[in-house]
N, C-alpha and C. Protein backbone atom coordinates (compact mmCIF):
# COMPACT_ATOMS: atom_id res chain seq x y z
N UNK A 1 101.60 241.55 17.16
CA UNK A 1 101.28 242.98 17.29
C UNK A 1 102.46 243.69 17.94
N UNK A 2 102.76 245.16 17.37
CA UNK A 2 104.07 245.24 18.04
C UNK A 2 103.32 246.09 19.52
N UNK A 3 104.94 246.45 20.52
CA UNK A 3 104.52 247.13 21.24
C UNK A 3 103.48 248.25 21.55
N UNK A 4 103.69 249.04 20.41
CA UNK A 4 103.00 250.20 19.94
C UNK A 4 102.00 249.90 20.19
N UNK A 5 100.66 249.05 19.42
CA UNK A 5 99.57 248.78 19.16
C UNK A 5 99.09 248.68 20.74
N UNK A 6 99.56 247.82 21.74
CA UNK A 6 98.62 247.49 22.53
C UNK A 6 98.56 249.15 24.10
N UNK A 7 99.98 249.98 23.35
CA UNK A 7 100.17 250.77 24.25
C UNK A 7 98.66 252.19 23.53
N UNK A 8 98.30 252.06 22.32
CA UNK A 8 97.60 252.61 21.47
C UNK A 8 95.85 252.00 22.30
N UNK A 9 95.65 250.85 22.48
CA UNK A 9 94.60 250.41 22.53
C UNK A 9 94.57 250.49 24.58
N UNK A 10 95.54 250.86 25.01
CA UNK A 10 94.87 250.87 26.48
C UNK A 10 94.99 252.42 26.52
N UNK A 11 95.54 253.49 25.76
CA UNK A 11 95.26 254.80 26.37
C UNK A 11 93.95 255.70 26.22
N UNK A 12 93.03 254.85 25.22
CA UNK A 12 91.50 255.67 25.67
C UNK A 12 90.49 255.17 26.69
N UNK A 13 91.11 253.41 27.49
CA UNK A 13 90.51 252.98 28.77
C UNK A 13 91.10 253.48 29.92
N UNK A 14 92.56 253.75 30.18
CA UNK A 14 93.43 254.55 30.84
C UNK A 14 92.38 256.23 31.24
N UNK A 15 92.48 257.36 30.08
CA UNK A 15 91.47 258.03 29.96
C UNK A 15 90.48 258.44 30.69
N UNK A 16 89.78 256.90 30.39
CA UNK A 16 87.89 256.67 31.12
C UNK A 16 88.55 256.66 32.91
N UNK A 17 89.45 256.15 32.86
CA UNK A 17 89.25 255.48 33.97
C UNK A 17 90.08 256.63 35.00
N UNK A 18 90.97 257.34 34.08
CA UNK A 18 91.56 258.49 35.03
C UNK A 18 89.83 259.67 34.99
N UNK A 19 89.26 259.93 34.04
CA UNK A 19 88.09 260.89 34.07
C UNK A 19 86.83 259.89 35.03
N UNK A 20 86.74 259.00 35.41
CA UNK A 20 85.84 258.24 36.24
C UNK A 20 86.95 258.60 37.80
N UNK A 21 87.73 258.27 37.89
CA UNK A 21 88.20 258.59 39.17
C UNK A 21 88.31 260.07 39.45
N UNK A 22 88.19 261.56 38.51
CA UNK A 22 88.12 262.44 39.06
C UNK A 22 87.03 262.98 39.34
N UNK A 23 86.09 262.33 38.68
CA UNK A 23 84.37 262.83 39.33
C UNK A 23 83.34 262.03 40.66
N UNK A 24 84.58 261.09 40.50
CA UNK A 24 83.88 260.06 41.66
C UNK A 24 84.35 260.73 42.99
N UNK A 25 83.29 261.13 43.55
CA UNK A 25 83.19 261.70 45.22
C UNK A 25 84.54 261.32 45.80
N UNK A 26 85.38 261.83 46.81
CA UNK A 26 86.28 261.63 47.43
C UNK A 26 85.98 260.40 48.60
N UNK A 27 84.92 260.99 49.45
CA UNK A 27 84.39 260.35 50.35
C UNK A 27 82.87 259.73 50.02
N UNK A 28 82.77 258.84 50.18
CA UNK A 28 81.20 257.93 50.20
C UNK A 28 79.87 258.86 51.35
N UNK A 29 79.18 259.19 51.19
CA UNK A 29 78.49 259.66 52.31
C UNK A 29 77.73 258.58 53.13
N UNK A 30 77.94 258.70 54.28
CA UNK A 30 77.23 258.13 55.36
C UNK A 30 75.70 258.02 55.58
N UNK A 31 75.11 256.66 55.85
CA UNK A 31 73.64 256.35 55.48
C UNK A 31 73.58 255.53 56.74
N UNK A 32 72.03 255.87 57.15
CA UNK A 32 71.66 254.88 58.00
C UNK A 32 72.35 254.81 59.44
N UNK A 33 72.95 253.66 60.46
CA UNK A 33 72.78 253.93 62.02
C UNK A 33 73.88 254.94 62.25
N UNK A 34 75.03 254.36 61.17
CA UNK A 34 76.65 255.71 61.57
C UNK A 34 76.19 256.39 60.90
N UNK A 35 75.63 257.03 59.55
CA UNK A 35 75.18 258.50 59.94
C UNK A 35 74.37 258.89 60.79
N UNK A 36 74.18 258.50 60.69
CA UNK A 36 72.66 259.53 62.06
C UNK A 36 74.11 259.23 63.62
N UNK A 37 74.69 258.27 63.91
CA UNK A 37 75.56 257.96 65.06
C UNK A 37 76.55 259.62 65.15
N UNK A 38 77.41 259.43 63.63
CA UNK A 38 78.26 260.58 63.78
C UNK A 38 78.00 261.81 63.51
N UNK A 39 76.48 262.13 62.79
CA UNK A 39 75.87 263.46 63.41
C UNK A 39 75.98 263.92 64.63
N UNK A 40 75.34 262.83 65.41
CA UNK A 40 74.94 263.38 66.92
C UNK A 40 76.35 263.31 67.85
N UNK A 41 77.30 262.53 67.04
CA UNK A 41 78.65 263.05 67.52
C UNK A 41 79.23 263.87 67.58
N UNK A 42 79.25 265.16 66.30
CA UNK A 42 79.12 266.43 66.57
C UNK A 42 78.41 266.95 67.43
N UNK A 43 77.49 266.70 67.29
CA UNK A 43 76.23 268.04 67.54
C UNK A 43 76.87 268.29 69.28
N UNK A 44 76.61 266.59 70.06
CA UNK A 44 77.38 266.70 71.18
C UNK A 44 78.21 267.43 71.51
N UNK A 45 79.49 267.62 70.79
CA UNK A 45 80.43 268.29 70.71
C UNK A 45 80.31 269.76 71.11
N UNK A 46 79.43 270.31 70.37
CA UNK A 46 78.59 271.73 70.37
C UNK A 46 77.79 271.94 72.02
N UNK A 47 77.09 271.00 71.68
CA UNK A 47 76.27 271.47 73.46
C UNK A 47 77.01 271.16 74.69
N UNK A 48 78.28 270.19 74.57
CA UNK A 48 79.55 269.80 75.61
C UNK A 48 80.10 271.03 76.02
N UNK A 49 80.18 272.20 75.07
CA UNK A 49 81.36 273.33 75.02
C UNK A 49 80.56 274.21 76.36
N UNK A 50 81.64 274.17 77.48
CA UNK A 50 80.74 274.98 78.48
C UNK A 50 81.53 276.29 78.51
N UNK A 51 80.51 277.52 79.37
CA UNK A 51 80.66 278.72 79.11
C UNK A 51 80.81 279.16 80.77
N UNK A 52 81.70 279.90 81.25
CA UNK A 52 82.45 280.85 80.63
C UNK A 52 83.72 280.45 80.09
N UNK A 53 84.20 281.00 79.20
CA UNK A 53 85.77 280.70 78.97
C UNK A 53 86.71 281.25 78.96
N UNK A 54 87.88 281.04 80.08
CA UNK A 54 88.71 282.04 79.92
C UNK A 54 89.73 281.15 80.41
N UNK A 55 91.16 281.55 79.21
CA UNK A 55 92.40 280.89 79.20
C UNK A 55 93.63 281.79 78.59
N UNK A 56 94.46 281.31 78.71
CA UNK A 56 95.41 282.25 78.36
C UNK A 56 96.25 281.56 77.75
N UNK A 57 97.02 281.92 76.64
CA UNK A 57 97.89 281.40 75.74
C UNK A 57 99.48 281.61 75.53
N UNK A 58 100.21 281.11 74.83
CA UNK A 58 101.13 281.99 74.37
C UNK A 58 101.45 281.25 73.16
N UNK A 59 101.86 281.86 71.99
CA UNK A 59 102.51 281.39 70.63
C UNK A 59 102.86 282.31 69.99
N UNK A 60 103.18 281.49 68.80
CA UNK A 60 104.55 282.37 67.90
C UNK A 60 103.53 282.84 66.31
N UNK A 61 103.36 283.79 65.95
CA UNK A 61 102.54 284.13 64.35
C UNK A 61 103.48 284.66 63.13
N UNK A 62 103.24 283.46 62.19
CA UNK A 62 104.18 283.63 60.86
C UNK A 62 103.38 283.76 60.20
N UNK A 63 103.95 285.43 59.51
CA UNK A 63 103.34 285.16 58.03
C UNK A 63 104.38 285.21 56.66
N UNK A 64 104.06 285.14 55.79
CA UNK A 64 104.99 285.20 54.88
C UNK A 64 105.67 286.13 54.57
N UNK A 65 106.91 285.95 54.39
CA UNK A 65 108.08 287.48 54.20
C UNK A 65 108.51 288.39 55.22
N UNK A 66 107.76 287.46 56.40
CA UNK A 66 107.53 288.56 57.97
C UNK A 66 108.78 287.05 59.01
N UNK A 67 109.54 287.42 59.62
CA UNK A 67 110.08 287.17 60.89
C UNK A 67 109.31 286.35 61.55
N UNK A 68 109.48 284.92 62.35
CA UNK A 68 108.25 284.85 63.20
C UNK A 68 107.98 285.65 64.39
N UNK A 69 106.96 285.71 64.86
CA UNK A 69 106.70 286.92 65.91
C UNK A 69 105.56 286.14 67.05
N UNK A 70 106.93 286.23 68.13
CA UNK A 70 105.99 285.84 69.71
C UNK A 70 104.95 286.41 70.10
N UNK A 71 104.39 285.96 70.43
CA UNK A 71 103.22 287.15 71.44
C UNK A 71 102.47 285.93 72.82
N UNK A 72 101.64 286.98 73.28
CA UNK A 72 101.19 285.94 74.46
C UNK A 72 99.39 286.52 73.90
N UNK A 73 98.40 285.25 74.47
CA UNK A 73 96.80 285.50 73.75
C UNK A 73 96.35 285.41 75.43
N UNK A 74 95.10 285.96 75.41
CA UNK A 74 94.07 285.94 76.23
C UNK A 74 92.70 285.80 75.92
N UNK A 75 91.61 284.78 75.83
CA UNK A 75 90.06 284.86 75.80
C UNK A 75 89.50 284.93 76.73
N UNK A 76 88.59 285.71 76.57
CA UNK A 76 87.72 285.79 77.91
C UNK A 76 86.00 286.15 77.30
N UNK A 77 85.34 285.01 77.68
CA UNK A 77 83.79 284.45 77.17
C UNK A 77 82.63 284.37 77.90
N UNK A 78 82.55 285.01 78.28
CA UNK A 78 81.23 284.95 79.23
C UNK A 78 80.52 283.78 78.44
N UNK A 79 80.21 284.17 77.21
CA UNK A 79 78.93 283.45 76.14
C UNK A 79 79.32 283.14 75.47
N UNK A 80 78.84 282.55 74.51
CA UNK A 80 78.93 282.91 72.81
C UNK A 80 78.57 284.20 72.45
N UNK A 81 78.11 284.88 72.93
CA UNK A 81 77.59 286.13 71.75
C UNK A 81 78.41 287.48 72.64
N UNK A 82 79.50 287.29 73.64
CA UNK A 82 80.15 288.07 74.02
C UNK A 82 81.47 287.76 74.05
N UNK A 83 82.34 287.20 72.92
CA UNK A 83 83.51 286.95 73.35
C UNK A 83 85.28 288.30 72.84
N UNK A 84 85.60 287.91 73.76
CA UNK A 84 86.74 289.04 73.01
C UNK A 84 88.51 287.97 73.03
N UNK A 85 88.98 288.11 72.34
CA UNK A 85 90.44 287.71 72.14
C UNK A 85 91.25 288.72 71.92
N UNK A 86 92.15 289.08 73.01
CA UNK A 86 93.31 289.63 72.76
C UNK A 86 94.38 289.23 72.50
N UNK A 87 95.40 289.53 71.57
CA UNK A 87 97.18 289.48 71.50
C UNK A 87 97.58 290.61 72.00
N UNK A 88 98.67 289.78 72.40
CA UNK A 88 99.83 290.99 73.11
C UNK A 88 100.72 290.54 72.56
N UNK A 89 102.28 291.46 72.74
CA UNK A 89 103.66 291.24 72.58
C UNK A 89 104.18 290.61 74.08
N UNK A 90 105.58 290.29 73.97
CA UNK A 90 105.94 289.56 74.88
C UNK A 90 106.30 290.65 76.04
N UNK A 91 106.19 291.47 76.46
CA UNK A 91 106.01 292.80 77.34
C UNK A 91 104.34 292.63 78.23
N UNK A 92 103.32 292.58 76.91
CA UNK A 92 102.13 292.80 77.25
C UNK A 92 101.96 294.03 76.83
N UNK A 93 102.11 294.88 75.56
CA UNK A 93 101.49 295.65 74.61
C UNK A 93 100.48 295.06 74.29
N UNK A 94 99.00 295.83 74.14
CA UNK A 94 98.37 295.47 72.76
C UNK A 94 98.25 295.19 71.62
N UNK A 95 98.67 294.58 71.18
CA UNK A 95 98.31 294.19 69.27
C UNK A 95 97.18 294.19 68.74
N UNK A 96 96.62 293.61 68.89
CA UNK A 96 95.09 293.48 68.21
C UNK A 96 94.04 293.06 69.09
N UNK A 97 92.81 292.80 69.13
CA UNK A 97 91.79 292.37 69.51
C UNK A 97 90.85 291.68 68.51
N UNK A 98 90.25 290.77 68.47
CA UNK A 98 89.38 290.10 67.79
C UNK A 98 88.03 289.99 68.97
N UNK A 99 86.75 290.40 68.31
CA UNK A 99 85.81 290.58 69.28
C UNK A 99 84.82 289.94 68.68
N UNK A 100 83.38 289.29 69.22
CA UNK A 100 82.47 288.46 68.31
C UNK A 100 81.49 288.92 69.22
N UNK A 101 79.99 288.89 68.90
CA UNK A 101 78.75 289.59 69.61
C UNK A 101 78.11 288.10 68.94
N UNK A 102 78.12 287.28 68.29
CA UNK A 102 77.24 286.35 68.03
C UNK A 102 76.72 286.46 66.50
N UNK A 103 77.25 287.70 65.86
CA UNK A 103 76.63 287.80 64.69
C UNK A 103 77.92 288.22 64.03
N UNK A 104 79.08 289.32 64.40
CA UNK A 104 80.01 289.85 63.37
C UNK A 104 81.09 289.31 64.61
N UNK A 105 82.29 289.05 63.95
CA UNK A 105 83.41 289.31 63.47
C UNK A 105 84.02 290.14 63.79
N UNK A 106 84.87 291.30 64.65
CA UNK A 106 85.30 292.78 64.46
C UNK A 106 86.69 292.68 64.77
N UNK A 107 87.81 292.96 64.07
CA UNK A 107 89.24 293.34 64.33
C UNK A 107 89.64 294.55 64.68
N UNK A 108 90.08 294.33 65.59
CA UNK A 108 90.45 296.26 65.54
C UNK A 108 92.16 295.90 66.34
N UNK A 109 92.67 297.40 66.08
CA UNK A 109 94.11 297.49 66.44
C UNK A 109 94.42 297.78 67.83
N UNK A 110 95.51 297.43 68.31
CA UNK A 110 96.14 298.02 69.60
C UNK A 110 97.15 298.87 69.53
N UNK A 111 97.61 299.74 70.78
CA UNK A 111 98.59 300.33 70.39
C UNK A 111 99.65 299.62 69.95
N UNK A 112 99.99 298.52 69.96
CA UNK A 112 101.42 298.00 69.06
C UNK A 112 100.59 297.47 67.84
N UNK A 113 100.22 297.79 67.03
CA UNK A 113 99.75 296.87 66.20
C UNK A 113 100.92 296.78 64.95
N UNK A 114 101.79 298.12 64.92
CA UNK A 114 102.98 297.75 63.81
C UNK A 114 103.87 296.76 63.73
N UNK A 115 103.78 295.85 64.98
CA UNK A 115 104.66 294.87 65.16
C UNK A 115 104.32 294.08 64.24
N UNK A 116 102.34 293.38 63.90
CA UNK A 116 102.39 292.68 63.08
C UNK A 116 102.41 293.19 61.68
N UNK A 117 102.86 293.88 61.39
CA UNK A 117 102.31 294.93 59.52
C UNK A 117 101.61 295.34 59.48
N UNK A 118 101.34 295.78 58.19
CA UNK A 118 100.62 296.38 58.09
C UNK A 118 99.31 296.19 57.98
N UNK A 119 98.27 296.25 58.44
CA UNK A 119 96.92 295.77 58.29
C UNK A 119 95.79 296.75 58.96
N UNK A 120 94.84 296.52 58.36
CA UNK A 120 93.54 297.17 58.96
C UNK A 120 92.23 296.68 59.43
N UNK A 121 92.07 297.07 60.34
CA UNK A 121 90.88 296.87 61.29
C UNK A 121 89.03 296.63 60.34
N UNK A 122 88.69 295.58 60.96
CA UNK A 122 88.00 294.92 59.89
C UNK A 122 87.05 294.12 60.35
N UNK A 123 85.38 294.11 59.34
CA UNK A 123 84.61 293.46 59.86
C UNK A 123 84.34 292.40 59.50
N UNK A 124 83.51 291.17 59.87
CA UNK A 124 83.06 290.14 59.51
C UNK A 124 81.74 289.48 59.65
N UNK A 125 80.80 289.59 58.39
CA UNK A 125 79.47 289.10 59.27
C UNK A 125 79.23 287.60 59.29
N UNK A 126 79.87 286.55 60.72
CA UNK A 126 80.54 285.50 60.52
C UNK A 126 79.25 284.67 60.80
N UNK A 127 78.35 285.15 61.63
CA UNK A 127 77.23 284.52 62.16
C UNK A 127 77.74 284.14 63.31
N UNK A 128 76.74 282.93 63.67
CA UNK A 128 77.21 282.39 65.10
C UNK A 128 78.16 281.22 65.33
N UNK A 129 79.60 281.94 65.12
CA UNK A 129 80.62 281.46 65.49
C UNK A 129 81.10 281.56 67.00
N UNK A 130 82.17 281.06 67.24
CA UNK A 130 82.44 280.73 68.89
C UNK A 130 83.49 280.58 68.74
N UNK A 131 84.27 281.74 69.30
CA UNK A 131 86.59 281.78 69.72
C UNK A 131 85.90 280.68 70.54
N UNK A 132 85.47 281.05 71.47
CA UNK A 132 84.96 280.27 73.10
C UNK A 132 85.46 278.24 72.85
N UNK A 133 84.38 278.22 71.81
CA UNK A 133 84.07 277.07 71.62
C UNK A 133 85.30 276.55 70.74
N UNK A 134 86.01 277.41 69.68
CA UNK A 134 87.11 276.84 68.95
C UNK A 134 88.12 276.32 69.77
N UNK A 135 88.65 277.39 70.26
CA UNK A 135 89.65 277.30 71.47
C UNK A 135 89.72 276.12 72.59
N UNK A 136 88.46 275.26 72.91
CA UNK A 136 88.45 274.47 73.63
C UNK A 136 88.03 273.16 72.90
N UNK A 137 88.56 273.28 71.47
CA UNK A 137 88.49 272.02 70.94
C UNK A 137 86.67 271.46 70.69
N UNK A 138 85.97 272.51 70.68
CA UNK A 138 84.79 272.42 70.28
C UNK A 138 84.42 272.97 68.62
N UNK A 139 83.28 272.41 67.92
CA UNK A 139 83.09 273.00 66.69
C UNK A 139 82.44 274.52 66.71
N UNK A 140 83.12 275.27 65.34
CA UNK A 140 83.00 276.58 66.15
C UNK A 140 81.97 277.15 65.83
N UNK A 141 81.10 276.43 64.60
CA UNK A 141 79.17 276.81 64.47
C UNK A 141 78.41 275.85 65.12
N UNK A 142 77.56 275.85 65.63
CA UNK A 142 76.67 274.75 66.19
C UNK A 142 75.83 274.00 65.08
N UNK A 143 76.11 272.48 65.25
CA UNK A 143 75.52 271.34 64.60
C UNK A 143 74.96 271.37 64.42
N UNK A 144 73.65 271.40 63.40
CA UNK A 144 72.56 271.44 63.21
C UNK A 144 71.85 270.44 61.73
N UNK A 145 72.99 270.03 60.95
CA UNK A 145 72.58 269.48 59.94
C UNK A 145 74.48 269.04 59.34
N UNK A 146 74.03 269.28 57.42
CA UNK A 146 75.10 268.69 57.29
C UNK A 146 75.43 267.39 56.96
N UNK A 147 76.48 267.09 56.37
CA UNK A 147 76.67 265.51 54.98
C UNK A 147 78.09 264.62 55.89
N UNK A 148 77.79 263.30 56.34
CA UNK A 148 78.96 263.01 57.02
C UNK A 148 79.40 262.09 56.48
N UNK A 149 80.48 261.58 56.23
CA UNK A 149 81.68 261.15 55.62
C UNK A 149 82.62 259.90 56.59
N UNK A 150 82.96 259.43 55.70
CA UNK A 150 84.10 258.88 56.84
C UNK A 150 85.60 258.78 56.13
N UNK A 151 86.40 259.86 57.12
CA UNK A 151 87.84 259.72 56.48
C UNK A 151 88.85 258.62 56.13
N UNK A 152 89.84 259.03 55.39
CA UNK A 152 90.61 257.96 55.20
C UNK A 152 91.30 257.20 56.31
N UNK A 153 91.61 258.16 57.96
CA UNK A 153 92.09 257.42 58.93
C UNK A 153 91.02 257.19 59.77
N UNK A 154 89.86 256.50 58.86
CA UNK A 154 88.59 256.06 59.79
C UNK A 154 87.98 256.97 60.51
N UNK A 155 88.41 258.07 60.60
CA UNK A 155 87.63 259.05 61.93
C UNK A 155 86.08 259.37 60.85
N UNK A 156 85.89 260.53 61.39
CA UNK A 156 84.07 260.91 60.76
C UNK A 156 84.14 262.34 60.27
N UNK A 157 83.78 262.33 59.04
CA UNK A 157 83.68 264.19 58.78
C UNK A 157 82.60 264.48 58.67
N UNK A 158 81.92 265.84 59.18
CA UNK A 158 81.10 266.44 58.96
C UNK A 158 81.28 268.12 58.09
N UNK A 159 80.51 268.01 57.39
CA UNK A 159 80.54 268.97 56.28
C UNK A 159 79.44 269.93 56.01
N UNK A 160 79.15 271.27 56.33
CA UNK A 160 77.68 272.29 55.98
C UNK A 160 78.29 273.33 55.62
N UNK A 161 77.50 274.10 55.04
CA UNK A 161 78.20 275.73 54.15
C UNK A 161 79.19 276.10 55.20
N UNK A 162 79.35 276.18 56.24
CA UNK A 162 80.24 277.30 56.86
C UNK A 162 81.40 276.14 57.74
N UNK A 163 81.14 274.89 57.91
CA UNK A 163 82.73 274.67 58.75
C UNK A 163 82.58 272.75 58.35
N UNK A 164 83.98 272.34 58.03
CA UNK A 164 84.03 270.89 57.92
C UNK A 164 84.42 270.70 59.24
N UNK A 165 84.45 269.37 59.87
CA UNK A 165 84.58 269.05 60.93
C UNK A 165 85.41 268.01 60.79
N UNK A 166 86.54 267.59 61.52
CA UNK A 166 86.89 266.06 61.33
C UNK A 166 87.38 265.23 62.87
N UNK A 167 86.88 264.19 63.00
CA UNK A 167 87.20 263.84 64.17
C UNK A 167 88.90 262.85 64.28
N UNK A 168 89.06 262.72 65.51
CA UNK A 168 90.28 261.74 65.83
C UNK A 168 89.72 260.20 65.21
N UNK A 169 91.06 259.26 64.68
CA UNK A 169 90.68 257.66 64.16
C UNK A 169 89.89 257.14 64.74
N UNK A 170 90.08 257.34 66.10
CA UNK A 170 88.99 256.85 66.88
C UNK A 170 87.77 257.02 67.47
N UNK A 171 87.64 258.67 66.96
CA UNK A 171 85.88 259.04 66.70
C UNK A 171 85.77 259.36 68.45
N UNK A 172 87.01 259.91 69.14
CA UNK A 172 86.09 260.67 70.41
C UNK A 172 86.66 262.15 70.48
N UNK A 173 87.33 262.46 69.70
CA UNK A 173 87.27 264.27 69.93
C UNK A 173 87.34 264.82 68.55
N UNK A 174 87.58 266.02 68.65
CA UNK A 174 87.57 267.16 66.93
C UNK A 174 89.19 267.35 66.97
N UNK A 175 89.73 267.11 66.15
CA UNK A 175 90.88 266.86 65.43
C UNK A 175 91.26 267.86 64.85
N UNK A 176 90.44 268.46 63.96
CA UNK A 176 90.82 269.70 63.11
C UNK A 176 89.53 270.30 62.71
N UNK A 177 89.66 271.60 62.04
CA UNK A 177 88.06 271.90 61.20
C UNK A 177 88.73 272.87 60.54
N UNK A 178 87.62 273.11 59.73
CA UNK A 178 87.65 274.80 58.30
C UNK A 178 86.64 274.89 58.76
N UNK A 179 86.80 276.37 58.62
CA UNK A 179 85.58 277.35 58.78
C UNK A 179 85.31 278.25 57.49
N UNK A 180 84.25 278.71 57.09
CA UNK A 180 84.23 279.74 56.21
C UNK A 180 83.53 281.00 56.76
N UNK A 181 84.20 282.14 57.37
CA UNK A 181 83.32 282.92 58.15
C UNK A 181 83.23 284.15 57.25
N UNK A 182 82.01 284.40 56.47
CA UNK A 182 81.90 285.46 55.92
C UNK A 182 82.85 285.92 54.48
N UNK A 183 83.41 284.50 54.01
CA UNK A 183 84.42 285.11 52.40
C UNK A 183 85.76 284.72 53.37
N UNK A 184 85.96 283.92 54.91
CA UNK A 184 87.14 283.87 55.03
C UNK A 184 87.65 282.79 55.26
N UNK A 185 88.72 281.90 54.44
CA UNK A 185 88.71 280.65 55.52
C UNK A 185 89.76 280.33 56.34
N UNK A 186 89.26 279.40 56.88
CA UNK A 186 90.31 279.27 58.28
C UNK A 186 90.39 278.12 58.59
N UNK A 187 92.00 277.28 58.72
CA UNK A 187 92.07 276.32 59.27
C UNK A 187 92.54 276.15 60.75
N UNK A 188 91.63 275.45 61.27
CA UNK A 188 92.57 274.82 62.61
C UNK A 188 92.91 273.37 63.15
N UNK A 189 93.46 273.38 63.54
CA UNK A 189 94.06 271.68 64.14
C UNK A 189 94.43 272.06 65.36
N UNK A 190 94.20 270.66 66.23
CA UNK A 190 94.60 270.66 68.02
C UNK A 190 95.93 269.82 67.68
N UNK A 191 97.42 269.48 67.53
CA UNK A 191 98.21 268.57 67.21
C UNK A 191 98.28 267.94 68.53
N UNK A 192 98.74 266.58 68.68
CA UNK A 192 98.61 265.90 70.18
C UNK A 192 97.71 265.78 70.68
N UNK A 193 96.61 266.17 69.99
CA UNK A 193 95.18 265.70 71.00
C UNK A 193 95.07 264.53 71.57
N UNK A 194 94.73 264.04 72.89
CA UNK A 194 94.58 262.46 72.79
C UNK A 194 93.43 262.79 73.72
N UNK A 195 92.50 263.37 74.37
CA UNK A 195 91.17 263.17 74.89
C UNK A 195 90.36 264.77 74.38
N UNK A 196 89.27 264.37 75.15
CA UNK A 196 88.05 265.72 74.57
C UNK A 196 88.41 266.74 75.72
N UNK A 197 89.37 266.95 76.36
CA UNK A 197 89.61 267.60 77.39
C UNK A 197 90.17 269.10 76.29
N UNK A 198 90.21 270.48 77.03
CA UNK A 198 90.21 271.38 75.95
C UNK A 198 91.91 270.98 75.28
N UNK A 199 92.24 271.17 73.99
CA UNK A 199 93.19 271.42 73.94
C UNK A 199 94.63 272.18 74.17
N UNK A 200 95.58 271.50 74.43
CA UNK A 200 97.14 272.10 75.58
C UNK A 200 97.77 272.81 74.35
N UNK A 201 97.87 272.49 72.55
CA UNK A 201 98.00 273.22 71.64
C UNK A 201 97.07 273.68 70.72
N UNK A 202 97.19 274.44 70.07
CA UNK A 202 96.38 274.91 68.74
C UNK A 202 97.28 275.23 67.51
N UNK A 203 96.43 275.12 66.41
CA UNK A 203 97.63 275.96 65.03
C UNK A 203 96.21 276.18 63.85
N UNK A 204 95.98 277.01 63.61
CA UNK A 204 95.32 278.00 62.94
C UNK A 204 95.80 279.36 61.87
N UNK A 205 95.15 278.76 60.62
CA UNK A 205 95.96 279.23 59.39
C UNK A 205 95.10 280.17 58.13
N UNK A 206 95.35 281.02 57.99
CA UNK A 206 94.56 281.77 57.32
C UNK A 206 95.15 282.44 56.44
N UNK A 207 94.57 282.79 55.24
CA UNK A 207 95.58 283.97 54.00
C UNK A 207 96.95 284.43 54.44
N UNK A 208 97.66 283.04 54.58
CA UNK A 208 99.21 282.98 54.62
C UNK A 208 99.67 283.08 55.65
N UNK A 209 99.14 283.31 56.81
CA UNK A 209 98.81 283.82 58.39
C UNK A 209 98.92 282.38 58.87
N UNK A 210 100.17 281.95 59.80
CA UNK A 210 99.87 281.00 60.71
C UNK A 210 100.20 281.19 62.11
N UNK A 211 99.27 280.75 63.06
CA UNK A 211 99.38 281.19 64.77
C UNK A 211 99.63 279.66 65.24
N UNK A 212 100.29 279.94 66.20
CA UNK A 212 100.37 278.53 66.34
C UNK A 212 100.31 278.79 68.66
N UNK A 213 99.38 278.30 69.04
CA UNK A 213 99.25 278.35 69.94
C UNK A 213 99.33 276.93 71.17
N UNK A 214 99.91 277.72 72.14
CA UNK A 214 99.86 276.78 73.81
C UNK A 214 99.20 276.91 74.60
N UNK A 215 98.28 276.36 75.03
CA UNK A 215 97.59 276.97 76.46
C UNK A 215 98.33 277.03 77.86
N UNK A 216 97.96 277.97 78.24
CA UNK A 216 98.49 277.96 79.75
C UNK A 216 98.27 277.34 80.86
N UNK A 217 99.15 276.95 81.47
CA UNK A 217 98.55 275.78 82.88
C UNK A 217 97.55 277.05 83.83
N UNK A 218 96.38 276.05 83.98
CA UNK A 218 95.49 277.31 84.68
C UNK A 218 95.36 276.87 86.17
């Protein structure tokens, strides 16, 4: 048989087997003692996050076609359902504010806000999300359900309409998450994490928008 023939007779099993590997689930879902284990490993996560919160930041925000641009952050949380985040410039102008009541979302401008472009002040009905809780390396909707997974570097994902979750290889802190708040998504990662203590960096990425944050020695 020449070459031809047998290269003829493996490309409609080739085929099956590339269309069987693109419908087959990425991740296996979790059954039995580790699911139910790395549920409540989240959920923990969520009721761990204590309140009030207030820290102060500083980092650099790139977006595309734009310069990177310093600024210094401030949160300050009584709750969850009262939190506000400010940016400043490296002076301490206003830039923006990001504010959350427990149900919306609200952007609004500062007097410097031309530093970052052009943009407008804007709502979000995100539900009950938490800066509070993101910011300190907590998940930023509270646990309540949800499909868990286990990643390729062994850690645990958790997955529900509004935020994936993923933990460190070794399954004791939150590593990274997506959020979907209202039509928006958002990534964040702690880089260097090595305990559940709040995170010393952040980097958080959105419609081309990346912040990349430090916490301040408090």
């Amino acid at each position: 048989m020449s070459g031809r023939g047998p290269r003829l007779l493996f490309a409609p099993l080739l085929a099956a087997l590339a269309f069987l590997a693109a419908c087959a689930p990425a991740r296996p879902l979790l059954t039995g003692p580790e699911g139910e284990q790395a549920a409540r490993f989240f959920a923990r996560m969520t009721e761990a996050a204590a309140f009030p919160v207030k820290a102060s930041f500083s980092g650099v925000a790139r977006s595309s076609g734009r310069d990177a641009m310093p600024f210094i952050a401030g949160v300050n949380a009584p709750s969850e359902a009262a939190e506000l985040l400010g940016l400043y410039d490296p002076a301490g102008g206003a830039v923006a504010f990001l504010a959350n009541n427990g149900r919306t979302l609200e952007l609004s401008r500062g007097p410097m806000a031309e530093l970052a472009g052009n943009w407008k002040a804007r709502k979000v009905a995100a539900g009950p999300v938490s800066l509070g809780r993101i910011l300190s390396g907590a998940p930023g909707y509270p646990v309540t359900g949800g499909e868990t997974t286990r990643g390729e570097d062994g850690g645990w994902v958790l997955s529900d309409e509004r935020q994936t979750l993923y933990s460190d290889p070794g399954r004791r802190f939150l590593a990274r998450a997506k959020y979907r708040l209202g039509g928006v998504e958002a990534a964040v990662e702690y880089p260097g994490r090595d305990s559940a203590a709040p995170p010393a960096r952040i980097e958080a990425a959105s419609r081309g928008l990346t912040i990349s944050l430090r916490r301040d020695p408090e």
